[in-house]
C-alpha atoms as a PDB file:
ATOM      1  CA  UNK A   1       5.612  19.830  -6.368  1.00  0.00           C
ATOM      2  CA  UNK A   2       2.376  19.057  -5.092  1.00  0.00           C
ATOM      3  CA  UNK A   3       0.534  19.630  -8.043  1.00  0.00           C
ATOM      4  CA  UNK A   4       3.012  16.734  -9.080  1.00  0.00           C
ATOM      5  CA  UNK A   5       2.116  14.357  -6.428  1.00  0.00           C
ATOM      6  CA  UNK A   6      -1.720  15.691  -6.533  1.00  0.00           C
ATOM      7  CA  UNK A   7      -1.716  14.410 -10.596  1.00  0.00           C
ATOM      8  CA  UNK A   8       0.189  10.865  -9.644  1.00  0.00           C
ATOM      9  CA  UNK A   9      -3.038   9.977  -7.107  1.00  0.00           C
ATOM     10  CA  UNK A  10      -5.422  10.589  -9.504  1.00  0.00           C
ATOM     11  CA  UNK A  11      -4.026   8.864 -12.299  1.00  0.00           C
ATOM     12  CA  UNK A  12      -2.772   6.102  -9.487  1.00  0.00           C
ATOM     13  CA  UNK A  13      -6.430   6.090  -9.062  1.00  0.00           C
ATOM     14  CA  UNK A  14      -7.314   5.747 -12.744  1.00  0.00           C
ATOM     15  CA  UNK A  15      -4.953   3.098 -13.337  1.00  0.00           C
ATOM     16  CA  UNK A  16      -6.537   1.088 -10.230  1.00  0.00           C
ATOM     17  CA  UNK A  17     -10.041   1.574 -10.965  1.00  0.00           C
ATOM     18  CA  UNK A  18      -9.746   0.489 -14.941  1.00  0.00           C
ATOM     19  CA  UNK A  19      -7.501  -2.775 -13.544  1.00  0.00           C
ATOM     20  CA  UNK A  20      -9.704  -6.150 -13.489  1.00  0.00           C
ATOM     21  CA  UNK A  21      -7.001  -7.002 -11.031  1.00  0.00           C
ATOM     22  CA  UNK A  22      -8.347  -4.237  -8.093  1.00  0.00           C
ATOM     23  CA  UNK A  23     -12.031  -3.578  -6.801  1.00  0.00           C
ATOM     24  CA  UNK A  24     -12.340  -0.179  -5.313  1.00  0.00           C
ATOM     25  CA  UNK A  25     -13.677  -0.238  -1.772  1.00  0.00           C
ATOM     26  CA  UNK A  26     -14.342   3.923  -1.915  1.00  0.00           C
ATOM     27  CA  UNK A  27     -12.156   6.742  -3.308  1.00  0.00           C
ATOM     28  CA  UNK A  28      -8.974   5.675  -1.240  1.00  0.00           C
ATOM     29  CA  UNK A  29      -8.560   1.849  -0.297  1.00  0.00           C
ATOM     30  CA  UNK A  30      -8.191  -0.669  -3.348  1.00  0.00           C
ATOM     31  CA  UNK A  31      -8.288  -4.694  -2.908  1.00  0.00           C
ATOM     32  CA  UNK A  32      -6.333  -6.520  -5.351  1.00  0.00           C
ATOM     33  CA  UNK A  33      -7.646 -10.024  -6.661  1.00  0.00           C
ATOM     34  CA  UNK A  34      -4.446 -11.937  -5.809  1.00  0.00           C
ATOM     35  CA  UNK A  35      -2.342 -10.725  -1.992  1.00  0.00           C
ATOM     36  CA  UNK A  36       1.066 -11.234  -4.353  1.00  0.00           C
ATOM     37  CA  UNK A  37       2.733  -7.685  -5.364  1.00  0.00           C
ATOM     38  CA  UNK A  38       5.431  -6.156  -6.619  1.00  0.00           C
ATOM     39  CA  UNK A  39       6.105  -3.221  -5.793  1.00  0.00           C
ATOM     40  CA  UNK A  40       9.377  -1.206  -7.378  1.00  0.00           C
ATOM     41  CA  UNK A  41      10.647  -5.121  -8.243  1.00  0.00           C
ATOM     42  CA  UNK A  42      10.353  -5.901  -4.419  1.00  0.00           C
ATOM     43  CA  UNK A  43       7.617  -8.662  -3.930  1.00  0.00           C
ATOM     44  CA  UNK A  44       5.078  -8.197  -1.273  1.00  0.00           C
ATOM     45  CA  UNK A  45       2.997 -10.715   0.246  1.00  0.00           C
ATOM     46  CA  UNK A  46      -0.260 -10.631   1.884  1.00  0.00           C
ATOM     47  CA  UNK A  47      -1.356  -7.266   0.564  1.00  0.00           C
ATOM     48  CA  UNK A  48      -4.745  -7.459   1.884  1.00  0.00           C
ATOM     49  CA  UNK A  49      -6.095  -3.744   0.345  1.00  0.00           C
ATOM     50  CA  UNK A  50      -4.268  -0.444  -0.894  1.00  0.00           C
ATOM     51  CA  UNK A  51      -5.044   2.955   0.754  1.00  0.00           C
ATOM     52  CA  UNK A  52      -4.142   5.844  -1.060  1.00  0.00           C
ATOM     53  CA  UNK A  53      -3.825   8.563   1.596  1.00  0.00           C
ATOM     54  CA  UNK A  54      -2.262  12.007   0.631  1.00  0.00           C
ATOM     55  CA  UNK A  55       1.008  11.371  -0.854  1.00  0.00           C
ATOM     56  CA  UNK A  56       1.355   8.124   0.096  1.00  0.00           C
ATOM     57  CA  UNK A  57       0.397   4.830  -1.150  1.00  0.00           C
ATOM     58  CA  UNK A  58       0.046   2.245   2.018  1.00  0.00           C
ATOM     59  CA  UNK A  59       0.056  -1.547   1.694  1.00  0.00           C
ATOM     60  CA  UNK A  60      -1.915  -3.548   4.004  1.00  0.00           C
ATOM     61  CA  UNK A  61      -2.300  -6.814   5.674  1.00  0.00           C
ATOM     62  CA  UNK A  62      -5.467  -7.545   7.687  1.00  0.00           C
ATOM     63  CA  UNK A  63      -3.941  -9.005  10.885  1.00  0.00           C
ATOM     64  CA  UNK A  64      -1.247  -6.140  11.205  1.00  0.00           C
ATOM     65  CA  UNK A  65      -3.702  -2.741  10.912  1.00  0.00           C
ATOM     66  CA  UNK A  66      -1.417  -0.452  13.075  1.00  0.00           C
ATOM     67  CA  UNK A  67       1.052   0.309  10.797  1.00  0.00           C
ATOM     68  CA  UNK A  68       1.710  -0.921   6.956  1.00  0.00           C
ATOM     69  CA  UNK A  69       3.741  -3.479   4.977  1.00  0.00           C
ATOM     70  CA  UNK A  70       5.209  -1.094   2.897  1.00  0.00           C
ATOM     71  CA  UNK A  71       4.301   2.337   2.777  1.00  0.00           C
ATOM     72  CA  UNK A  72       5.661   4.151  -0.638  1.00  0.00           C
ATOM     73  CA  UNK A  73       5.402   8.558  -1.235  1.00  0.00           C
ATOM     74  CA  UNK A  74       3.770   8.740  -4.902  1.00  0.00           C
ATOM     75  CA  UNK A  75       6.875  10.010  -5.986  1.00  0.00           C
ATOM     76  CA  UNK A  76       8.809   7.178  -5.734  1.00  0.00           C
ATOM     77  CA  UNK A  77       6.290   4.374  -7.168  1.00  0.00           C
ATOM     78  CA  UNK A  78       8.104   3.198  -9.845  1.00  0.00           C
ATOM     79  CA  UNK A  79       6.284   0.278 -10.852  1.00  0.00           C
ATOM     80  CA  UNK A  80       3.240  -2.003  -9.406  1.00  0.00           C
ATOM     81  CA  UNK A  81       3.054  -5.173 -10.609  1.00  0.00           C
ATOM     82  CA  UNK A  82       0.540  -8.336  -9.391  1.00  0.00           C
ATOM     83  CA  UNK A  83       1.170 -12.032  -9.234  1.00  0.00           C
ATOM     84  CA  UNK A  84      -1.910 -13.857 -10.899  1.00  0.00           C
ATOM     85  CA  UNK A  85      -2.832 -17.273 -11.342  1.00  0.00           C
ATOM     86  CA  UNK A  86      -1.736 -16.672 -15.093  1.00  0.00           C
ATOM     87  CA  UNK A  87       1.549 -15.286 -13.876  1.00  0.00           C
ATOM     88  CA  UNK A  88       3.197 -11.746 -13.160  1.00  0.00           C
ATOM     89  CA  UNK A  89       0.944  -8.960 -14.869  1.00  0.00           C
ATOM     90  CA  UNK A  90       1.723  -5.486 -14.957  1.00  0.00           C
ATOM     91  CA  UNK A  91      -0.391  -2.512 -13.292  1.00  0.00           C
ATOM     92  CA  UNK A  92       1.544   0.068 -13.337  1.00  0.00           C
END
């Protein structure tokens, strides 16, 4: 199992590092271009940066830093899309 989880980061990583919609800040936090997501169909706003930490992916907002907007386990990431000027685009 976390051989499993271990493979999702890195191509989690991958997938973030080859979007045009993410700069990568260092090896675990992510910003996205545009603060709309959706994450597993659920739309989250205000998604300052990403942190990939362990098996965990961790959405953040600048002005709330002690805890997350929505914090996902790798597992259960489904799908990650972004809301663009051009419309919904998919990430993962």
């Amino acid at each position: 199992m976390k051989e499993k989880v271990y493979k999702m980061d890195k191509v989690l990583r991958d997938i973030l590092r080859k979007s045009p919609y993410f700069e990568e800040i260092n090896e675990n936090r992510f910003v996205p271009e545009y603060l709309g997501l959706i994450v597993n169909g659920v739309v989250v706003y205000h998604v300052n940066w990403i942190d990939l930490v362990g098996n965990e992916i961790i959405f953040m907002h600048k002005d709330i830093q002690t805890h997350p907007i929505v914090s996902l386990v790798l597992e259960n990431l489904n799908s990650l899309m972004i809301i663009t000027s051009d419309g919904i685009k998919e990430v993962l």
